[in-house]
Protein backbone atom coordinates (compact mmCIF):
# COMPACT_ATOMS: atom_id res chain seq x y z
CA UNK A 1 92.85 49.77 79.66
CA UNK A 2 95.11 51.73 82.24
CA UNK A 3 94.74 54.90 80.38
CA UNK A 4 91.34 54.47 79.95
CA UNK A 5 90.65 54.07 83.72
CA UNK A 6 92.79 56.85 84.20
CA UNK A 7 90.81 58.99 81.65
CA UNK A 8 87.58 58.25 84.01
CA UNK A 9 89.10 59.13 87.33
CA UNK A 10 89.90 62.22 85.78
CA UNK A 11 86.66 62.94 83.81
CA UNK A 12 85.06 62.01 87.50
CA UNK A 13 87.45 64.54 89.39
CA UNK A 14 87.18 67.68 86.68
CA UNK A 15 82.85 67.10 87.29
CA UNK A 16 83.30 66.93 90.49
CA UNK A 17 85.66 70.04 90.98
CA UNK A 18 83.46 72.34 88.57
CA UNK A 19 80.11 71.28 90.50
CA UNK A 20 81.96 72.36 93.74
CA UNK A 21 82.71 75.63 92.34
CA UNK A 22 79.31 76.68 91.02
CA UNK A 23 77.62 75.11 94.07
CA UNK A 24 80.66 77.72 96.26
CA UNK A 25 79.33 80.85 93.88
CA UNK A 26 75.99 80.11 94.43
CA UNK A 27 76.50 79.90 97.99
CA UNK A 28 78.81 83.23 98.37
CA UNK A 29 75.66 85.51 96.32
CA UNK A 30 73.55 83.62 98.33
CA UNK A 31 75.71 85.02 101.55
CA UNK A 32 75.75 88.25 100.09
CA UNK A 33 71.74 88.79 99.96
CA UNK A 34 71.18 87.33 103.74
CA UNK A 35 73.85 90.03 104.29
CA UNK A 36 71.39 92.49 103.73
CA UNK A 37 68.26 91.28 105.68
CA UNK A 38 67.37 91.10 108.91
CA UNK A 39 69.54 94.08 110.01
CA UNK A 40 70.94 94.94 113.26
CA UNK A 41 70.09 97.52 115.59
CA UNK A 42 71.59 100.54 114.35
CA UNK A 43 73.61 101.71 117.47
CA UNK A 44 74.85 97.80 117.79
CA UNK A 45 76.06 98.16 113.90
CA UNK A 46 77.61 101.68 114.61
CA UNK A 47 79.74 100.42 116.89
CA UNK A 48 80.43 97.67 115.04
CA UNK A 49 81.39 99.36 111.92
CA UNK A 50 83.67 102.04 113.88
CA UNK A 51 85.14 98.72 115.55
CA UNK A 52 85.95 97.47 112.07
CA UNK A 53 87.29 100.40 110.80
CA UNK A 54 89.90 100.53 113.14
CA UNK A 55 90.88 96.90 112.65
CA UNK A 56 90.63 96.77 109.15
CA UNK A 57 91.31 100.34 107.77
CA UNK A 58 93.23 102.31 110.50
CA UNK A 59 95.35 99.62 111.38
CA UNK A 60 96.62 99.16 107.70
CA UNK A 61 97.99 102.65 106.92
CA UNK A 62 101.45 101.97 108.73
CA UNK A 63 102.16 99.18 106.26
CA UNK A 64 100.45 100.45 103.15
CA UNK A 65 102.47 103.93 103.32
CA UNK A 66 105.90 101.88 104.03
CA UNK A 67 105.64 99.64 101.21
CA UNK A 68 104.57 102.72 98.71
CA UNK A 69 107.07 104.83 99.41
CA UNK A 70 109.88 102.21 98.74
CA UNK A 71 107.77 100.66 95.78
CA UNK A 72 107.34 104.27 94.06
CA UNK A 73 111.42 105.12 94.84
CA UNK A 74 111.98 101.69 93.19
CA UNK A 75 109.88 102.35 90.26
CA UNK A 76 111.53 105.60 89.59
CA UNK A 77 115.26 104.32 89.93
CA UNK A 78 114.31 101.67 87.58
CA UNK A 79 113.24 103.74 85.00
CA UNK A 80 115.71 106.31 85.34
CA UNK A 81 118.53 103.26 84.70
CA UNK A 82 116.21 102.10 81.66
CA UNK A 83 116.19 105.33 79.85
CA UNK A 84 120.15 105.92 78.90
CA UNK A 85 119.58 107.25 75.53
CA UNK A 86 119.91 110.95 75.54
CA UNK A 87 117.59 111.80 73.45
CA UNK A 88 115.15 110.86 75.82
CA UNK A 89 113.54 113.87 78.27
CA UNK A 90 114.25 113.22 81.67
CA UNK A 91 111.15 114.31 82.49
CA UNK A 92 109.45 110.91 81.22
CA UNK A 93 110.95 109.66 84.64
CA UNK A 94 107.87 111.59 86.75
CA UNK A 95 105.37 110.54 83.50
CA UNK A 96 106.09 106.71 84.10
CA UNK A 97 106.54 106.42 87.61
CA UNK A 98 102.94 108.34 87.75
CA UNK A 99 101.50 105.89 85.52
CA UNK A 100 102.15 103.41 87.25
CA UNK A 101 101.61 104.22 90.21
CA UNK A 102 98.18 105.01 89.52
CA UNK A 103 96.97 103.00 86.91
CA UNK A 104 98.72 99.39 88.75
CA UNK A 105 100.34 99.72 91.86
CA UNK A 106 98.29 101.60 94.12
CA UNK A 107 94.83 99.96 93.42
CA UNK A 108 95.85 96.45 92.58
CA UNK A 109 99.47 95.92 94.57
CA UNK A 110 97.88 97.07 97.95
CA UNK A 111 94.37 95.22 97.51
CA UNK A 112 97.03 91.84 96.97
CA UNK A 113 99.33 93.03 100.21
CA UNK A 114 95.30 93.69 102.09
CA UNK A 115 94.54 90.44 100.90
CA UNK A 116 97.15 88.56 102.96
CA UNK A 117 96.48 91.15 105.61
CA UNK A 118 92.84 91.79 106.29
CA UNK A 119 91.71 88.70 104.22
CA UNK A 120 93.29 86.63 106.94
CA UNK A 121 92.11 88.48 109.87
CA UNK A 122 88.60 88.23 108.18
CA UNK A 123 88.77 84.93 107.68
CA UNK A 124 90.43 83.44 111.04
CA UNK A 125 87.70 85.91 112.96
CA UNK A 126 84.66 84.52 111.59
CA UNK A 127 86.54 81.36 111.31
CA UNK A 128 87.38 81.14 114.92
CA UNK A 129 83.73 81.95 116.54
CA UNK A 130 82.58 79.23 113.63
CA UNK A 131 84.58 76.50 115.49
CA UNK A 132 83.82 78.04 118.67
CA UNK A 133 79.52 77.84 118.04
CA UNK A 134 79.67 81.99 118.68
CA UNK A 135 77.77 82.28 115.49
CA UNK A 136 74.96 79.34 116.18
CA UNK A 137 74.64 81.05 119.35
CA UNK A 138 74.12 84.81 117.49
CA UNK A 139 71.22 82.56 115.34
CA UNK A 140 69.82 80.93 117.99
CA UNK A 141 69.47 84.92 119.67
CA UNK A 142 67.39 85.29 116.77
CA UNK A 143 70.52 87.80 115.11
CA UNK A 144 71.40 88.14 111.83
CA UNK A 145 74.91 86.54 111.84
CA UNK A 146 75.79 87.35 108.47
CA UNK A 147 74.39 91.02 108.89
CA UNK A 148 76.09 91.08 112.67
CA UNK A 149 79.52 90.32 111.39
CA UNK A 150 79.76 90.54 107.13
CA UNK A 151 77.92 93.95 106.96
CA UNK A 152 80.11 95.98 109.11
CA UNK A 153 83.46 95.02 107.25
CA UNK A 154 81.32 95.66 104.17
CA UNK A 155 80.71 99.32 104.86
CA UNK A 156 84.76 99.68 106.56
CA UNK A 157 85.70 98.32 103.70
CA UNK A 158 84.17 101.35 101.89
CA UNK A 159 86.89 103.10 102.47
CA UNK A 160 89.76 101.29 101.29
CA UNK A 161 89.78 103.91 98.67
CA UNK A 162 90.57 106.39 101.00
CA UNK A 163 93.62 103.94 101.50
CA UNK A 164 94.29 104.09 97.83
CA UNK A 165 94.47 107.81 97.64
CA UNK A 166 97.01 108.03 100.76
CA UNK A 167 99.34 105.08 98.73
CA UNK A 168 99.34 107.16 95.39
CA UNK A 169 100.26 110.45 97.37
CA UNK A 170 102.97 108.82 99.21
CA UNK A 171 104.57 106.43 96.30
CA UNK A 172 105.18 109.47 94.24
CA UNK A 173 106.55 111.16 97.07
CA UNK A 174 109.17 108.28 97.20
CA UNK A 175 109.61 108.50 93.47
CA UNK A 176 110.35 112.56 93.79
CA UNK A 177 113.10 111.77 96.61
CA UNK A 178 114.76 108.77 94.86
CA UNK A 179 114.56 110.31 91.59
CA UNK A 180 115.82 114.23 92.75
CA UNK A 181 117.90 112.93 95.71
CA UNK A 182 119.48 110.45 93.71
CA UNK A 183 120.62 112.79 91.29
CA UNK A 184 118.88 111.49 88.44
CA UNK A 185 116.67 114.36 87.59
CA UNK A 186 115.80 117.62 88.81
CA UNK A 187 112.72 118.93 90.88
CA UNK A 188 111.19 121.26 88.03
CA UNK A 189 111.60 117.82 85.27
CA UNK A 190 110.29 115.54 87.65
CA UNK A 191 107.38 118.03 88.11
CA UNK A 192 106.95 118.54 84.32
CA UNK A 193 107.00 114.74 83.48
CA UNK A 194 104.06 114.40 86.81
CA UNK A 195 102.21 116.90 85.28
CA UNK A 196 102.77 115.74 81.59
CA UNK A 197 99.49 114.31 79.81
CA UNK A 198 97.22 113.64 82.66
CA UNK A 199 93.82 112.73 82.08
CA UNK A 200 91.60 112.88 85.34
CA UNK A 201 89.31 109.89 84.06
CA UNK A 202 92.72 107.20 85.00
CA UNK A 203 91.90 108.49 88.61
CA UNK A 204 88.41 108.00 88.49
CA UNK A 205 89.46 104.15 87.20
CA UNK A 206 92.02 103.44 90.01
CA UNK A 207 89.41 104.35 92.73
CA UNK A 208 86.28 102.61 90.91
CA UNK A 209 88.98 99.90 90.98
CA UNK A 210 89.75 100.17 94.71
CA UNK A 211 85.81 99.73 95.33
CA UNK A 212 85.25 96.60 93.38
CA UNK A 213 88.79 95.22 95.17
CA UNK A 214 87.17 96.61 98.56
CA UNK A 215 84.13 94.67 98.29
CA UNK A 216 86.02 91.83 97.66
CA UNK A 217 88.43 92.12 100.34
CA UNK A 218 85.40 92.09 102.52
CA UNK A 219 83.08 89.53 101.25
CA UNK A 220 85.62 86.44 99.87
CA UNK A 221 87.39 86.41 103.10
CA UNK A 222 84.61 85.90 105.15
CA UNK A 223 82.72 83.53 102.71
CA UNK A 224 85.61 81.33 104.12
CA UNK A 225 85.45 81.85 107.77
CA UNK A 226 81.54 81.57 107.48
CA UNK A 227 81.40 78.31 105.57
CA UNK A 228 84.27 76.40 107.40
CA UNK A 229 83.87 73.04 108.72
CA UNK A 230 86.40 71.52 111.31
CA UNK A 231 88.39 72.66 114.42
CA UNK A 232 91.13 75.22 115.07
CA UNK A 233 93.85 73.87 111.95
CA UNK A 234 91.18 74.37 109.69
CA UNK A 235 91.01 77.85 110.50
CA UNK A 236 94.66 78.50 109.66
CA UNK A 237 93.94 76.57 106.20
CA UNK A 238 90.46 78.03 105.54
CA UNK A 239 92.59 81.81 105.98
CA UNK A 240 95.26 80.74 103.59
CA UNK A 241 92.84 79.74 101.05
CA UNK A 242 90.75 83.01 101.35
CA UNK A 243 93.59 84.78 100.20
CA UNK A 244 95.03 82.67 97.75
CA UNK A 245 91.17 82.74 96.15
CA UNK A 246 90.78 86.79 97.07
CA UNK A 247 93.89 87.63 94.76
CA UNK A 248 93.20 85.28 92.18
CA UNK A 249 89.49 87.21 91.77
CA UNK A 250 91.14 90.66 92.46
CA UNK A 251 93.87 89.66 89.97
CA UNK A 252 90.54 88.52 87.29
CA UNK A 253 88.54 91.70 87.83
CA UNK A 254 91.78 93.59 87.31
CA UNK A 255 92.07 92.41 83.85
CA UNK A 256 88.05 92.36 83.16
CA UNK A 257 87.83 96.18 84.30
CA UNK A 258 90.80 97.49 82.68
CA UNK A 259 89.56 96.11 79.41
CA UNK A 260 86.22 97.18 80.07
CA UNK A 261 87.34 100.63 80.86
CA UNK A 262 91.03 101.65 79.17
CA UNK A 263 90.72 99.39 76.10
C-alpha cells in the first residue's frame, strides 16, 4: 500500500516536472520571436548594443585571457609528463596542446566560465528591473521590452567569437612558454608539432561552436530574468539557475554538434 502511494506521488511529480519543462521551451521560442518584433528605434538600439558590448564582451577579455594562458601552460606540462617513452616525438607536445585547445577548451571551457559570468549579469539585470516594474513600465510606453533589452545582448553576443579567437591565440601562447621555458621541448619542435596535421575545417567548427554557445549565453540567461516571479532573493536564485541551465544546454549542444560535425 505504502509503495504504491509512493509510486503515485512520484508518477504525479515526474508529469508534473516534464509539463513544466515543455510549457518553459515553449515559452523561451516564444520569447525569442517577440524578440524580433516591434523593434526599437535604431539610434536607441545603437546605443544600446555598444552599451552591451562593453558590459558583456569588453569587460570579459581580462578574465578570459588569464584563465587561457594558465589553462594552455597546464595542458602542455601535462602532456609533456604523460609522454615519457622515448620513442615518442616531442613535437606531439605542440600537436595535443593545439588540439585541444581548439577543438574543447577555447569554445566550450570559456562559454561555461561566460556562463557564470555574463549569464548572471544577464539574468540579475533583467531580473532586477522585473521586481522593480521597469519592464511593465517599458510596455505600458508602448516599447518592445523583449526587443529593448534581449536584442541588444543578442547582437553583443555576436561576437563572443571574436572572444574565442583571442583565448586560442593566447592559450597556445601559454603552452609555447611552459612547454620551451620549462625545458621540455624546444621552440622549432613545439612549432613543428603546432603546425603538424592541421586541417582548417576544426577552426571553422570551434567558431560555428562559439556562435551557437553565444546565442545561448544571451537568450537562456535572460529567459530567467524575464520570466521571474518574486522580490529581490529570487533574483539571486533565478541567476544561479540560469547558469546552472545555460551550461547544462551548452554542455548538450556540445556533444550534439561535435557528433553532427567531427563524427
Amino acid at each position: 500500500m505504502f509503495l504504491f502511494y509512493f509510486y503515485q506521488k512520484f508518477q504525479k511529480g515526474l508529469e508534473r516536472m516534464l509539463s513544466n519543462y515543455i510549457k518553459s521551451i515553449g515559452q523561451y521560442f516564444i520569447m525569442i520571436y517577440e524578440t524580433f518584433r516591434r523593434m526599437t528605434k535604431t539610434s536607441e538600439l545603437k546605443r544600446l548594443i555598444l552599451q552591451e558590448l562593453d558590459d558583456l564582451i569588453i569587460s570579459s577579455l581580462g578574465i578570459v585571457v588569464f584563465i587561457s594562458f594558465f589553462i594552455g601552460a597546464v595542458i602542455a606540462i601535462q602532456t609533456a609528463l604523460n609522454f615519457s617513452n622515448p620513442f615518442v616525438p616531442k613535437s606531439l607536445i605542440g600537436f595535443a596542446a593545439r588540439q585541444s585547445i581548439i577543438l574543447e577548451f577555447a569554445p566550450t571551457f570559456v562559454a561555461i566560465i561566460m556562463a557564470g559570468k555574463v549569464g548572471s549579469y544577464i539574468t540579475s539585470s533583467i531580473g532586477t528591473m522585473r521586481v522593480s516594474e521597469q519592464i511593465d513600465a517599458l510596455e505600458v510606453m508602448g516599447i518592445n521590452s523583449l526587443n529593448y533589452l534581449v536584442f541588444p545582448k543578442i547582437i553583443a553576443m555576436c561576437m563572443f567569437p571574436f572572444v574565442i579567437a583571442i583565448s586560442m591565440f593566447v592559450g597556445i601562447i601559454g603552452a609555447y612558454t611552459a612547454s620551451v621555458y620549462g625545458g621540455f621541448l624546444s621552440s622549432e619542435q613545439f612549432l613543428a608539432g603546432l603546425q603538424e596535421d592541421f586541417i582548417p575545417f576544426q577552426v571553422f567548427y570551434a567558431f560555428l561552436k562559439s556562435f551557437i554557445f553565444a546565442i545561448i549565453l544571451a537568450t537562456v540567461p535572460a529567459f530567467h530574468g524575464y520570466y521571474m516571479k518574486g522580490g529581490s532573493l529570487e533574483v539571486g536564485h533565478a541567476a544561479t539557475t540560469s547558469f546552472v541551465w545555460t551550461s547544462v544546454i551548452i554542455i548538450f549542444m556540445n556533444y550534439f554538434i561535435t557528433q553532427l560535425l567531427l563524427s
